[in-house]
Protein backbone atom coordinates (compact mmCIF):
# COMPACT_ATOMS: atom_id res chain seq x y z
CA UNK A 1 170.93 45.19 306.83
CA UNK A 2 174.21 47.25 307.28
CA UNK A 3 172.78 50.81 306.77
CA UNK A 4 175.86 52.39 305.67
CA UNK A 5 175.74 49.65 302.82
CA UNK A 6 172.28 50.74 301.77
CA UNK A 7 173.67 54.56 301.74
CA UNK A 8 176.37 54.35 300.14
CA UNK A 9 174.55 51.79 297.02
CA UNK A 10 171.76 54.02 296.76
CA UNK A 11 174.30 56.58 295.42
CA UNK A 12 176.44 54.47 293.52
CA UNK A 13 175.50 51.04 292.56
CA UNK A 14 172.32 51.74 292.44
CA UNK A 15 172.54 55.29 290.71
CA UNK A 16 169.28 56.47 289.40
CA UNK A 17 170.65 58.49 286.62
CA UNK A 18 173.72 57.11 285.63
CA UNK A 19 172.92 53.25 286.79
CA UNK A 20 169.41 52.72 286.83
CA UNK A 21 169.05 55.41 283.30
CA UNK A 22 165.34 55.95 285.40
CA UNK A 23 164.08 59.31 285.81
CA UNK A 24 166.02 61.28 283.28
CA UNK A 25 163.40 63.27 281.69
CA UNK A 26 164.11 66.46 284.09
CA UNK A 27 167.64 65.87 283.69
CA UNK A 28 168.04 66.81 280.54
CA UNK A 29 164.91 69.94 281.10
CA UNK A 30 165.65 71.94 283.84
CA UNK A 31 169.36 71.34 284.38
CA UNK A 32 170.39 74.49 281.95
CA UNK A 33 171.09 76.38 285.02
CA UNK A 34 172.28 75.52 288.22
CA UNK A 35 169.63 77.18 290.16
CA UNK A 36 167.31 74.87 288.83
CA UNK A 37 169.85 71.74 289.68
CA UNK A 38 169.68 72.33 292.77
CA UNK A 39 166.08 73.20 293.30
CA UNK A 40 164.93 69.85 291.71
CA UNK A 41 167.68 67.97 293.74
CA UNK A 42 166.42 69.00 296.74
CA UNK A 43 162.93 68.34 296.00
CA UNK A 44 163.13 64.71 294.77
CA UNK A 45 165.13 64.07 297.26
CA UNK A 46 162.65 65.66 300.23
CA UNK A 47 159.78 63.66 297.84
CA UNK A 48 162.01 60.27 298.19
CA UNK A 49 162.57 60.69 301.88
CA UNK A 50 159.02 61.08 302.72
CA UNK A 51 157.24 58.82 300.49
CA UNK A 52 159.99 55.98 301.22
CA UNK A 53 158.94 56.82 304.66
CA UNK A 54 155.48 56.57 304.55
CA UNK A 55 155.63 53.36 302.26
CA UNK A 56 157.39 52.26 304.54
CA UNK A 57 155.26 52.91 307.73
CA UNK A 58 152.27 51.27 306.07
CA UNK A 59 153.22 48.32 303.77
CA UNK A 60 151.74 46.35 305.89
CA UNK A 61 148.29 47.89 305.72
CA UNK A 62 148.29 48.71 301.60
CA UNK A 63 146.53 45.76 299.98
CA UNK A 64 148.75 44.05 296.78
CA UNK A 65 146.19 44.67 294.27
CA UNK A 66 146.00 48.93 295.66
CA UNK A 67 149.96 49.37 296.15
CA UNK A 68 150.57 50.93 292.65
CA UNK A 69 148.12 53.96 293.52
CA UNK A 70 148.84 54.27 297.00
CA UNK A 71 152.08 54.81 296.41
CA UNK A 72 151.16 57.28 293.66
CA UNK A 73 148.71 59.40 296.49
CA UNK A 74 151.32 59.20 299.00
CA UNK A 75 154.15 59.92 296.45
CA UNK A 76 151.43 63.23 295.20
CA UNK A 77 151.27 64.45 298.92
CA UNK A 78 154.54 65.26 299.17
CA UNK A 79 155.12 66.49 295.54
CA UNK A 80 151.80 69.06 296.40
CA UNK A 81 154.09 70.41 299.54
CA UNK A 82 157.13 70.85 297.62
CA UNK A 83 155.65 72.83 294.95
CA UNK A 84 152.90 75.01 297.54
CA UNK A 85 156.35 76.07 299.67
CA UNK A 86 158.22 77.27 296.65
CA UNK A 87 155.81 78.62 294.91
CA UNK A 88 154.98 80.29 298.35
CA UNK A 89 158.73 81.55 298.81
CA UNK A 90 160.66 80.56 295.61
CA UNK A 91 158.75 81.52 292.78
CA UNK A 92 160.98 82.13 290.48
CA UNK A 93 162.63 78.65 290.99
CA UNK A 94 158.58 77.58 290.53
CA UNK A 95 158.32 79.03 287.66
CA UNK A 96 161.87 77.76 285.97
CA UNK A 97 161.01 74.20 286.95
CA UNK A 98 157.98 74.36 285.01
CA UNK A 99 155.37 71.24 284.54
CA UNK A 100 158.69 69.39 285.57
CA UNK A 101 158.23 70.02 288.84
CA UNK A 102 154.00 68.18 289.20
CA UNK A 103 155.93 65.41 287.37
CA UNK A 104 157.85 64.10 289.75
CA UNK A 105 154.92 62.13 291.13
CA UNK A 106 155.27 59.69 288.30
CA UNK A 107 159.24 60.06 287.90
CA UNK A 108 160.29 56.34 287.70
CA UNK A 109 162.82 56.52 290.31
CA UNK A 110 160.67 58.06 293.25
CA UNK A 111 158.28 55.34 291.80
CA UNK A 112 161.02 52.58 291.37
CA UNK A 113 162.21 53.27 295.23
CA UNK A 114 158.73 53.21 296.98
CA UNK A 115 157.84 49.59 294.70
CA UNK A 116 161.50 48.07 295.32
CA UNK A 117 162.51 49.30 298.18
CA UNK A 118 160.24 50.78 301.13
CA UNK A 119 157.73 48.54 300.17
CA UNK A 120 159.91 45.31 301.04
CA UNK A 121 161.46 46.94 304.27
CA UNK A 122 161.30 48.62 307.52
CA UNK A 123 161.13 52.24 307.86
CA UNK A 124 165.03 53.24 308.83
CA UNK A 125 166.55 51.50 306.05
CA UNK A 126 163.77 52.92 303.44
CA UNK A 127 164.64 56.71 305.17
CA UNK A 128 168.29 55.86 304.07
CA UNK A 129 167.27 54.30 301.23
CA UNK A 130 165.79 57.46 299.98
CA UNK A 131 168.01 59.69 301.02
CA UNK A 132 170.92 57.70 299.45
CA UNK A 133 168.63 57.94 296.11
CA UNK A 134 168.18 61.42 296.37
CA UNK A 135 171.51 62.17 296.84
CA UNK A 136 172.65 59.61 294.09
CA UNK A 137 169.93 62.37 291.83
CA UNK A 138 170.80 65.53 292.81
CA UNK A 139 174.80 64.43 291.95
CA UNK A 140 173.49 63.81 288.50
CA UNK A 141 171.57 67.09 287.99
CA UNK A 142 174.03 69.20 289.97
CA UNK A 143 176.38 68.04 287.71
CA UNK A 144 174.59 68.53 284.65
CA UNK A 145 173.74 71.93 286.18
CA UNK A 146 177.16 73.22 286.56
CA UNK A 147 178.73 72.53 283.34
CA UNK A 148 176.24 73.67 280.89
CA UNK A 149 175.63 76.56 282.90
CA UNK A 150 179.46 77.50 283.00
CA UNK A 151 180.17 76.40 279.43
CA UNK A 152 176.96 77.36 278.08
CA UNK A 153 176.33 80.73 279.62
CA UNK A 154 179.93 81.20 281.37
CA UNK A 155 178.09 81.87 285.08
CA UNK A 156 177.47 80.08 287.67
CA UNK A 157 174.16 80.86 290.10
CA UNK A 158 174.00 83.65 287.53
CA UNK A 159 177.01 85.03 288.50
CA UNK A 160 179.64 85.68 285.84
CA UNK A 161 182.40 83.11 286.31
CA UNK A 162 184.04 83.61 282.98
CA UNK A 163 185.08 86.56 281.12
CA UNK A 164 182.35 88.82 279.42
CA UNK A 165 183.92 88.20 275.94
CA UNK A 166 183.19 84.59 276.31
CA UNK A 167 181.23 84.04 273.94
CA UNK A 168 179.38 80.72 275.48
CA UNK A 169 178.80 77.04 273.92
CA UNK A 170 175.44 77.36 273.05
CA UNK A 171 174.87 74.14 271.78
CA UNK A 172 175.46 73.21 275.82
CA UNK A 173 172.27 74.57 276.94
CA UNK A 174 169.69 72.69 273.87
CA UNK A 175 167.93 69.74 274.35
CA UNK A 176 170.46 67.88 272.28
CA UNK A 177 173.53 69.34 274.40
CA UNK A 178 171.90 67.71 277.15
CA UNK A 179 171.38 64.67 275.98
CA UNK A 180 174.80 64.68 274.62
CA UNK A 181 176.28 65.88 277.76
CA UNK A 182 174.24 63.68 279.76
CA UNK A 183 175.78 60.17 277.78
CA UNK A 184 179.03 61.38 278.24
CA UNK A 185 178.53 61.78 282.43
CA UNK A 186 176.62 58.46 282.41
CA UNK A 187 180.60 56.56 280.40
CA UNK A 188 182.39 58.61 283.19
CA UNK A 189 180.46 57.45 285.87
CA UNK A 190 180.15 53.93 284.84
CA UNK A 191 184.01 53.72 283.62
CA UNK A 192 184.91 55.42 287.31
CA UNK A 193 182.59 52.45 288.80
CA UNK A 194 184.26 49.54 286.66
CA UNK A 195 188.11 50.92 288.09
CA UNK A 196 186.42 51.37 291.38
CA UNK A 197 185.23 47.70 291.83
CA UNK A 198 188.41 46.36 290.19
């Protein structure tokens, strides 16, 4: 298994957000700033890393009929770290992330990579695996992030980007910008794949 190959899928092919359409729940809630982006980016992909891992190190110990709910516990573990450090030194970014952030430990695609993934393989390819994956997320809500931040609120990081006078897009940063924004990434993406294959 070429390990590159497994990278560079996990980000593309195998896109979580823009392939897969798994997960997309906190896309379209917490990506009205970029901030917040980032902060969940980061933290699914620390959660994918270490419960890949872990699958991983002991698939060959979780019984069949138990692997649903171990990989839930293990999945939690992680997910409980995450949110005791920033709510420890970030809590701001705690706060903004909301019940979003305890719900990672059922997002499908943390979920999707421990069942059809790190449970079927050893533990450097599911480390890349997840890392790929997380990476392959945090491109989706970074992006997400950045544009209805800029076009909704004309800042970026909450710094002003764009003139005071502009007057913002605020239909960028409702639920149904998001959602709108969010189809319109996932035809770029998938248009940019079809040319990129060809």
């Amino acid at each position: 298994m070429k390990l590159s190959k497994v990278f560079s899928d996990s980000i593309l092919k195998n896109n979580p957000i823009f392939m897969q359409l798994i997960g997309l729940c906190s896309v379209l809630a917490v990506t009205n700033k970029l901030s917040n982006s980032i902060a969940m980016g980061a933290a699914v992909t620390f959660v994918l890393i270490m419960s890949n891992m872990f699958v991983s190190i002991f698939r060959k110990f979780i019984p069949e009929s138990i692997r649903i709910p171990a990989f839930i516990v293990i999945i939690a573990t992680f997910v409980t770290l995450v949110e005791m450090v920033l709510e420890a030194y970030v809590p701001a970014v705690f706060e903004s992330l909301g019940i979003f952030l305890p719900l990672i430990v059922v997002n499908c695609c943390i979920l999707g990579e421990a069942e059809g993934f790190a449970y079927k393989n050893k533990v450097i390819p599911s480390i890349i695996d997840g890392l790929g994956t997380g990476v392959g997320y945090s491109i989706a809500v970074i992006s997400m992030g950045l544009i209805r931040e800029l076009l909704g609120f004309g800042t970026l990081l909450d710094a002003n980007i764009l003139p005071e006078s502009y007057p913002g897009i605020g239909f960028l940063v409702s639920p149904a910008g998001a959602f709108m924004l969010l189809g319109l990434l996932i035809a770029g993406f998938r248009s940019w794949m079809k040319k990129r294959e060809a």
